[in-house]
Protein backbone atom coordinates (compact mmCIF):
# COMPACT_ATOMS: atom_id res chain seq x y z
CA UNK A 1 -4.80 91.22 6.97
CA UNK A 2 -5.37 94.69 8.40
CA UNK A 3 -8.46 96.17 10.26
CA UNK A 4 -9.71 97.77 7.17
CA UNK A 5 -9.90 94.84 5.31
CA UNK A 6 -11.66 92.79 8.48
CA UNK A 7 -14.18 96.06 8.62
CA UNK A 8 -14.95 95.34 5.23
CA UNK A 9 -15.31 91.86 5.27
CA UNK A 10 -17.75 91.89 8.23
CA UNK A 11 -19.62 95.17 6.74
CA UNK A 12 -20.27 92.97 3.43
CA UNK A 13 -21.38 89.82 5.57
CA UNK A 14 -23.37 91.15 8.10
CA UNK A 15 -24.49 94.75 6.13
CA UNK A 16 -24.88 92.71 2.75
CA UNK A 17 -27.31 89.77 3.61
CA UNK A 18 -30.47 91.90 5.26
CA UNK A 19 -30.30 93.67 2.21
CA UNK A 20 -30.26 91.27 -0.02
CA UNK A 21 -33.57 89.55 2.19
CA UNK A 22 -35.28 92.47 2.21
CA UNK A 23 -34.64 93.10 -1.35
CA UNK A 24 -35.91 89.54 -2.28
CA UNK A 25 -38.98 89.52 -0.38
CA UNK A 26 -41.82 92.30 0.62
CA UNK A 27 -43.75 94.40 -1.10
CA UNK A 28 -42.35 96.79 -4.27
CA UNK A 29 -41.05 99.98 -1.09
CA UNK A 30 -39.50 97.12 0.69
CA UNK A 31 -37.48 95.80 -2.15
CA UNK A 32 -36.27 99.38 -3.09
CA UNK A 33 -35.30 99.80 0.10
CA UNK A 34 -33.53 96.63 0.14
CA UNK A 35 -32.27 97.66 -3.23
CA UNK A 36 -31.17 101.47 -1.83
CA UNK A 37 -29.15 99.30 1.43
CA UNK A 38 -27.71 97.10 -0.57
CA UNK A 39 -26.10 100.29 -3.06
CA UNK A 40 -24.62 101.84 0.64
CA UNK A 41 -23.37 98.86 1.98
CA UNK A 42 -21.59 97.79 -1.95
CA UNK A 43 -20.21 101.20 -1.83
CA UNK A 44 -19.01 101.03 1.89
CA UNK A 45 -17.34 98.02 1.24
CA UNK A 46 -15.29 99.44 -1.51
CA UNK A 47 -14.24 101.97 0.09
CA UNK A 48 -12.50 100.16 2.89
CA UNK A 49 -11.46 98.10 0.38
CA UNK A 50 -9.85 101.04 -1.20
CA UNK A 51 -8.15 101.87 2.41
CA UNK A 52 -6.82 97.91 3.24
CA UNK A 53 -5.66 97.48 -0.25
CA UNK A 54 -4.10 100.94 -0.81
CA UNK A 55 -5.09 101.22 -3.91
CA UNK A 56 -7.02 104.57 -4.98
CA UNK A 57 -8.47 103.26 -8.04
CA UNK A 58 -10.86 100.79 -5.78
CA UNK A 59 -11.72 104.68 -4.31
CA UNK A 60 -12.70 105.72 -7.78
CA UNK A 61 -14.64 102.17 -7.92
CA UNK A 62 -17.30 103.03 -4.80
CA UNK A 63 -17.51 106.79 -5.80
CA UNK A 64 -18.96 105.43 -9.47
CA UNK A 65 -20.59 102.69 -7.65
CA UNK A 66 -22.35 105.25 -5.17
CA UNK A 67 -23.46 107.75 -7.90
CA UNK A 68 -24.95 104.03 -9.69
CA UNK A 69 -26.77 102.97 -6.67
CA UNK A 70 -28.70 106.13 -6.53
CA UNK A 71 -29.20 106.51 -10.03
CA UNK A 72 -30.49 102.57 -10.19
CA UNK A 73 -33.09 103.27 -6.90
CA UNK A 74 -34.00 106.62 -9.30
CA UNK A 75 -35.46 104.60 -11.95
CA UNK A 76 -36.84 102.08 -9.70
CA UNK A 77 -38.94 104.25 -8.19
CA UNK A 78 -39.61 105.96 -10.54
CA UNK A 79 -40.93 102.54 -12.74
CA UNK A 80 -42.85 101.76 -8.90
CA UNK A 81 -44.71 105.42 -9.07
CA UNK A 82 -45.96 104.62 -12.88
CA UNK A 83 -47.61 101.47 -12.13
């Protein structure tokens, strides 16, 4: 195991469960902000992933993964605004 792949085990540990509290509790702005941590921290994670592993095609993973976590919070709030 290298550094990289320690950084991104600890990073999806520790950066992965707040979100996913914050996203399961709290008003509608608190869950799309859970929601919008959760997308960085995914996309963070792949990314070293990417480095650890070697592999560029885990890069090409968090790119489309980072472009799909803003696209997801998008709609959310844009479904929040409507009601």
């Amino acid at each position: 195991m290298n550094r990289w792949l320690v950084g991104a085990a600890v990073l999806l540990v520790v950066g992965m469960l707040p979100a996913v509290v914050v996203a399961g509790r709290g008003g509608v702005l608190d869950r799309l902000a859970g929601l919008a941590m959760a997308g960085v921290v995914a996309t963070l994670g792949m990314l070293l992933l990417s480095e650890g592993y070697q592999r560029s095609s885990y890069l090409d993973v968090g790119l489309v993964l980072a472009t799909l976590s803003l696209t997801g919070s998008l709609v959310f709030a844009r479904l929040v605004v409507r009601q």
